[in-house]
N, C-alpha and C. Protein backbone atom coordinates (compact mmCIF):
# COMPACT_ATOMS: atom_id res chain seq x y z
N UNK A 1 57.97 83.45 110.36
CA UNK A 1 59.34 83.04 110.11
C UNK A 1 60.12 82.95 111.42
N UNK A 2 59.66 83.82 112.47
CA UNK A 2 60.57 83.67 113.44
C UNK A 2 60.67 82.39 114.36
N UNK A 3 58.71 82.23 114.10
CA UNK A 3 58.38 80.98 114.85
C UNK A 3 59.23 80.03 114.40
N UNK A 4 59.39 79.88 113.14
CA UNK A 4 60.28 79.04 112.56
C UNK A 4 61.42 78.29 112.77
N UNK A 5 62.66 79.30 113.41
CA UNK A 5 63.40 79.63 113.79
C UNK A 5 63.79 79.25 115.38
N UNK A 6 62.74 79.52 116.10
CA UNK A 6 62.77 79.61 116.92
C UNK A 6 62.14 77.92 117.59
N UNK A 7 61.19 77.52 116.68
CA UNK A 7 61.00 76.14 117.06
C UNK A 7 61.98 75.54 116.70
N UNK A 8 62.62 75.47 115.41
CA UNK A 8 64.04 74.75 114.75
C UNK A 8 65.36 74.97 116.15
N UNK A 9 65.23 75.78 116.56
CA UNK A 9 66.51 76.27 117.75
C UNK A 9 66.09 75.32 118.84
N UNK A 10 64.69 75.25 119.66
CA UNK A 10 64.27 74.57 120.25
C UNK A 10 64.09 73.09 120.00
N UNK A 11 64.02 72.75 119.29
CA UNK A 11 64.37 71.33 118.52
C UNK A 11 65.85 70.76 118.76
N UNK A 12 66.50 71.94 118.29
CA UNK A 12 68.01 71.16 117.84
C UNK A 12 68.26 71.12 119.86
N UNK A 13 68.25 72.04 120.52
CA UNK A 13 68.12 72.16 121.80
C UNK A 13 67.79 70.90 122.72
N UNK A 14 66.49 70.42 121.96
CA UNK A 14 66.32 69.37 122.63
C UNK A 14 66.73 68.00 122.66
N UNK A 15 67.41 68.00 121.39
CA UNK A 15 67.79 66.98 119.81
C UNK A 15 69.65 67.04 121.27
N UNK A 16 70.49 67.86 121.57
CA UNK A 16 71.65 67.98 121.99
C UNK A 16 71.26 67.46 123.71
N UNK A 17 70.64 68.16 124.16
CA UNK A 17 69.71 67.63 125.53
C UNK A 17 69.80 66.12 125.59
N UNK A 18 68.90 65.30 124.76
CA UNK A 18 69.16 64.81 125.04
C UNK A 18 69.89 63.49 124.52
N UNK A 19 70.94 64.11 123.35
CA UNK A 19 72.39 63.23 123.14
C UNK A 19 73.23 63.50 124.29
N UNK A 20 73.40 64.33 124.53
CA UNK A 20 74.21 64.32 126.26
C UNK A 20 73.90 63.60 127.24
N UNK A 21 72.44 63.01 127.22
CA UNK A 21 71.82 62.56 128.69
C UNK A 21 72.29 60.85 128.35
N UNK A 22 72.33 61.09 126.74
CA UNK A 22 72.43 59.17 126.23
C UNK A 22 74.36 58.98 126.61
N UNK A 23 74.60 59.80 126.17
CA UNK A 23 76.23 59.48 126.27
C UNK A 23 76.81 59.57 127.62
N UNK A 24 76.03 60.26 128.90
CA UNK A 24 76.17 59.99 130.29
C UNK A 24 75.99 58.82 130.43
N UNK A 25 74.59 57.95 129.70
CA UNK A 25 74.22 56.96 130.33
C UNK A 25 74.85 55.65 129.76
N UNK A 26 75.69 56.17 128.83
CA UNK A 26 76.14 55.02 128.07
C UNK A 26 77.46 54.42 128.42
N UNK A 27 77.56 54.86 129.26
CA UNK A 27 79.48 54.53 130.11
C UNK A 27 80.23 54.48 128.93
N UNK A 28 80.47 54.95 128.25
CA UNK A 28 81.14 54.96 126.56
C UNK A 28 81.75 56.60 126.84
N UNK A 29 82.85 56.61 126.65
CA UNK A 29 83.83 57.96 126.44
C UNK A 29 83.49 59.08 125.61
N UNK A 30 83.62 59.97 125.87
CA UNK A 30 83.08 61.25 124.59
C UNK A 30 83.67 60.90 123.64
N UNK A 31 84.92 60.53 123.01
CA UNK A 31 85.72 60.02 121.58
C UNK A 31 84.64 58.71 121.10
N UNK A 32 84.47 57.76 122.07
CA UNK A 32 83.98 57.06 121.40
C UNK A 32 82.29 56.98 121.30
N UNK A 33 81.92 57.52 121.77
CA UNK A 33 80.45 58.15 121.71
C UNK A 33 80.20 58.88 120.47
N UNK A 34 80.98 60.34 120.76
CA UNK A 34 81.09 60.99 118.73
C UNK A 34 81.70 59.90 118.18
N UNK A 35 82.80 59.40 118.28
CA UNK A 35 82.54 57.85 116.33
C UNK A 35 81.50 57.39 116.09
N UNK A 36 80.78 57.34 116.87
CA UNK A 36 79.41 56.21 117.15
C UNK A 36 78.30 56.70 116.16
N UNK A 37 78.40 57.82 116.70
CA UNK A 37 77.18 59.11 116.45
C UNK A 37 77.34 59.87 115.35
N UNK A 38 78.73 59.93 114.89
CA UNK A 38 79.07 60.52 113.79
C UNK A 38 78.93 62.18 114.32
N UNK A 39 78.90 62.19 115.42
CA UNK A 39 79.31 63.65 115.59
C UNK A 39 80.86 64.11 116.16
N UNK A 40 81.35 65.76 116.31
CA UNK A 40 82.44 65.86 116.62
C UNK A 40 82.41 66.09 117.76
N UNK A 41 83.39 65.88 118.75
CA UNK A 41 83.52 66.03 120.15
C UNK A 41 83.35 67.66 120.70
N UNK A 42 84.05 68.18 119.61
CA UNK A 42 83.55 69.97 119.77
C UNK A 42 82.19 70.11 120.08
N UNK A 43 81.39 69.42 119.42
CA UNK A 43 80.26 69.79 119.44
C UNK A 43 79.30 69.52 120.37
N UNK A 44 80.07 68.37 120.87
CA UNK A 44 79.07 67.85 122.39
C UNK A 44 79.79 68.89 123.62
N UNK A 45 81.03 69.28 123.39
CA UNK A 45 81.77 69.92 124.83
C UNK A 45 80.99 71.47 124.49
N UNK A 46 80.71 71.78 123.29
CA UNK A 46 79.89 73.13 123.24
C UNK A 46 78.91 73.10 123.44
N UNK A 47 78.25 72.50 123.19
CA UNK A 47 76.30 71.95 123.15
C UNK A 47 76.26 71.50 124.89
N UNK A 48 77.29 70.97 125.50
CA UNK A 48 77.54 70.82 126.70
C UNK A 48 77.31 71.91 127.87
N UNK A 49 78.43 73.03 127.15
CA UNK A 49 78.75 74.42 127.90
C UNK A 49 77.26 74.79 127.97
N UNK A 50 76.70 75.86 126.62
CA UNK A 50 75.97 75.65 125.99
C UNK A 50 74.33 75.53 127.21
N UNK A 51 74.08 74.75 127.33
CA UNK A 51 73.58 74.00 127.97
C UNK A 51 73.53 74.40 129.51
N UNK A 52 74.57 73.91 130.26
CA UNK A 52 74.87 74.51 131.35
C UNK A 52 74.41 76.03 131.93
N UNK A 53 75.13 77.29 130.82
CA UNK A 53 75.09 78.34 130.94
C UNK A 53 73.82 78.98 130.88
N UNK A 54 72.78 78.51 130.20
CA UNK A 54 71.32 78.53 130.35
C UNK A 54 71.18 78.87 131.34
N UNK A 55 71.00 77.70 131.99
CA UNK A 55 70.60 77.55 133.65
C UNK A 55 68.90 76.82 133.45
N UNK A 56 68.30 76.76 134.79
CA UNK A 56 66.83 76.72 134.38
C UNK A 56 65.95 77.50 133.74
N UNK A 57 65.08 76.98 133.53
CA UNK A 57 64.18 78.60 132.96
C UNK A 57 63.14 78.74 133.94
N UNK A 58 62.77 79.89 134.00
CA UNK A 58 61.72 80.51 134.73
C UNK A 58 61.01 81.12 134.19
N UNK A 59 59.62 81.18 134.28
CA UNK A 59 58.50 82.31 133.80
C UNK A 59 57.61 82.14 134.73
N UNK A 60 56.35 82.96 134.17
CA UNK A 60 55.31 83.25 134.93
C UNK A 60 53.93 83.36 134.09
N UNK A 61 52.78 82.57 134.05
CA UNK A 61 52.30 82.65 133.12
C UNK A 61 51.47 83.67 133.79
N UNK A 62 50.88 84.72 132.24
CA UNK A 62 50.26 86.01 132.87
C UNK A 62 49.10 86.08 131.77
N UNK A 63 47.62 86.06 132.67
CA UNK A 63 46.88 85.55 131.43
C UNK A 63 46.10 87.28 131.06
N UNK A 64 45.96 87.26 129.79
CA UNK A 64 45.76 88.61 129.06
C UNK A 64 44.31 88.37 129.00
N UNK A 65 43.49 89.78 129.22
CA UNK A 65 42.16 89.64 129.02
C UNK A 65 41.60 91.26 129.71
N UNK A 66 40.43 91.13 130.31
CA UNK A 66 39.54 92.10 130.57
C UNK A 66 40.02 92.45 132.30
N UNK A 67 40.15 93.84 132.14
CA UNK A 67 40.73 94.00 133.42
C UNK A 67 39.41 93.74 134.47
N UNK A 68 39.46 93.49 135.72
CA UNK A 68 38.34 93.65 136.46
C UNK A 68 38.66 94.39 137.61
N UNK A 69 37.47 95.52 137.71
CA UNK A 69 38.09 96.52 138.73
C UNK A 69 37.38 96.50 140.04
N UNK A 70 37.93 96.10 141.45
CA UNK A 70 37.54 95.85 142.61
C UNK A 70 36.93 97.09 143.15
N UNK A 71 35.51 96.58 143.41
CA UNK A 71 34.77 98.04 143.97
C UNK A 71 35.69 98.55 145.10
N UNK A 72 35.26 99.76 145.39
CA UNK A 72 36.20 100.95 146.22
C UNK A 72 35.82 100.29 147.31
N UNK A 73 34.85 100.07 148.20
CA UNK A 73 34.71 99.50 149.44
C UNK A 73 35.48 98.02 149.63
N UNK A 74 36.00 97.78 148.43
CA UNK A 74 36.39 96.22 148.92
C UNK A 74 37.97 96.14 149.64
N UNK A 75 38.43 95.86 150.86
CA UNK A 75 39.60 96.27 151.36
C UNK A 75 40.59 95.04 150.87
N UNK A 76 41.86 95.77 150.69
CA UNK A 76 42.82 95.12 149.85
C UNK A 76 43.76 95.05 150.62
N UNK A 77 45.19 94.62 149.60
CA UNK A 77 46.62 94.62 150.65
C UNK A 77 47.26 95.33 149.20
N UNK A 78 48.29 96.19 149.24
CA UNK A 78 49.18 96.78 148.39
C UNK A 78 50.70 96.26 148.58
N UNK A 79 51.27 95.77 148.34
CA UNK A 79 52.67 95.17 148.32
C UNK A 79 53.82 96.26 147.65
N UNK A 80 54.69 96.97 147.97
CA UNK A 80 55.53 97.45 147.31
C UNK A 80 56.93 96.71 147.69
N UNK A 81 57.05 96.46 146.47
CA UNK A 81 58.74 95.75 146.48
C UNK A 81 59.87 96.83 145.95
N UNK A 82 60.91 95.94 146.44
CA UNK A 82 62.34 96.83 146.96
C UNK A 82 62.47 97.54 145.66
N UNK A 83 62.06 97.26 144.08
CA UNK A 83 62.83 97.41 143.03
C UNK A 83 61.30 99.09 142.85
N UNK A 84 60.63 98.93 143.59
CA UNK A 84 59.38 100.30 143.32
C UNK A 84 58.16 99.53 142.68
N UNK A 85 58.16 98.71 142.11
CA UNK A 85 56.85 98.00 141.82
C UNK A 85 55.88 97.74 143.12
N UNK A 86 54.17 98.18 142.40
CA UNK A 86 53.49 97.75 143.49
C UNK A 86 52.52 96.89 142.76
N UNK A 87 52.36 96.04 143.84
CA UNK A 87 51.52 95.05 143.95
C UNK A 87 50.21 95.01 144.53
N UNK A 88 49.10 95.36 143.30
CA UNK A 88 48.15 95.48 144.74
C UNK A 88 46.95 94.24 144.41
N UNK A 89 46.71 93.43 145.83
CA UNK A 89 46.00 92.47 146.07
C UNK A 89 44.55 92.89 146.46
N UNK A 90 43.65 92.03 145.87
CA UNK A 90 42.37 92.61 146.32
C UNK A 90 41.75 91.75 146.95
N UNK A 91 40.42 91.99 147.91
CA UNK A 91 40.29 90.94 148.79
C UNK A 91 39.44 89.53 148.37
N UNK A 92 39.16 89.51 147.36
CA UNK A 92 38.59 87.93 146.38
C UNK A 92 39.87 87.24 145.97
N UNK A 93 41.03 87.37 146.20
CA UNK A 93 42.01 86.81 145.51
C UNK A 93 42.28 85.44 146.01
N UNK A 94 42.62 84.01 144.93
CA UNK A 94 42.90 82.67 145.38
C UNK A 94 44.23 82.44 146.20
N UNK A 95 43.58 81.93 147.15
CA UNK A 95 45.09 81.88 148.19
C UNK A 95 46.44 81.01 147.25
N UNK A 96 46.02 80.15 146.28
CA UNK A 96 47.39 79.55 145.78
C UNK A 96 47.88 80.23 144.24
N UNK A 97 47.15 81.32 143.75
CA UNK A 97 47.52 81.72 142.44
C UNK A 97 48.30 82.84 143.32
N UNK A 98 48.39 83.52 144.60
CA UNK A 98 48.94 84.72 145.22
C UNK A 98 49.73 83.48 145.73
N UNK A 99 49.81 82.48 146.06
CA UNK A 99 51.30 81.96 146.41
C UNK A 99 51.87 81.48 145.52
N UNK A 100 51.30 81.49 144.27
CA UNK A 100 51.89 80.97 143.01
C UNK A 100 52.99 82.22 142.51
N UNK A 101 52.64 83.65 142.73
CA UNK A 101 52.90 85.09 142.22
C UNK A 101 53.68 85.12 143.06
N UNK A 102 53.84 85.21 144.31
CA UNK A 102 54.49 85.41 145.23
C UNK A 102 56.26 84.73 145.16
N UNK A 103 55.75 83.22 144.94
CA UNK A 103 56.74 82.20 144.59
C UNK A 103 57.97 82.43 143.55
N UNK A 104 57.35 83.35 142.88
CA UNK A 104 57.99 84.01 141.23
C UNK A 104 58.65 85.47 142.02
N UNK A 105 57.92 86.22 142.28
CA UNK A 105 58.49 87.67 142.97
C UNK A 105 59.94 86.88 143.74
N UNK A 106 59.96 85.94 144.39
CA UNK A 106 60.96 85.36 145.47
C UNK A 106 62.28 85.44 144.60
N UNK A 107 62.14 85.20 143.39
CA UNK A 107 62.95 84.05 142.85
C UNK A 107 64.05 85.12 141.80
């Protein structure tokens, strides 16, 4: 049910997205854009805000599975960041998935 919900939110999301991007492109006034559309102008200046206040999104995809544990002789790097989290790198690691991680820690 939540999925539900939550795709329907993402829908209408995208459904307002991009009626805003058409009524930029339409040199047509917000009054006369909602007559057009049959929607109310409230609803584009909220769906507008709305919108804005988001911001971008960011994530990090983090893939779930079987831990794998780096033999003791293998020399690593440990990262501790400002907030107390540590990071520890081991020495097989792909130079662009650690600049991919890295890129995200920045941000």
């Amino acid at each position: 049910m939540t999925e539900a919900i939550e795709e329907r939110t993402t829908t209408k999301t995208d459904q307002w997205r991009e009626r805003l991007a058409e009524q930029e492109r339409s040199g047509l006034t917000v009054k006369r854009f909602c007559e057009e559309r049959g929607i109310t102008q409230y609803s584009l200046y909220a769906w507008r805000k709305r919108l804005r206040e988001q911001g971008p999104v960011r994530f990090a995809l983090v893939e779930r599975g079987r831990v794998r544990q780096e033999p003791a002789s293998a020399p690593g790097l440990e990262l501790i960041l400002v907030s107390g989290v540590r990071l520890r790198i081991g020495a097989g690691v792909d130079g662009a998935t650690l600049r991919t991680v890295l890129d995200v820690l920045r941000t």
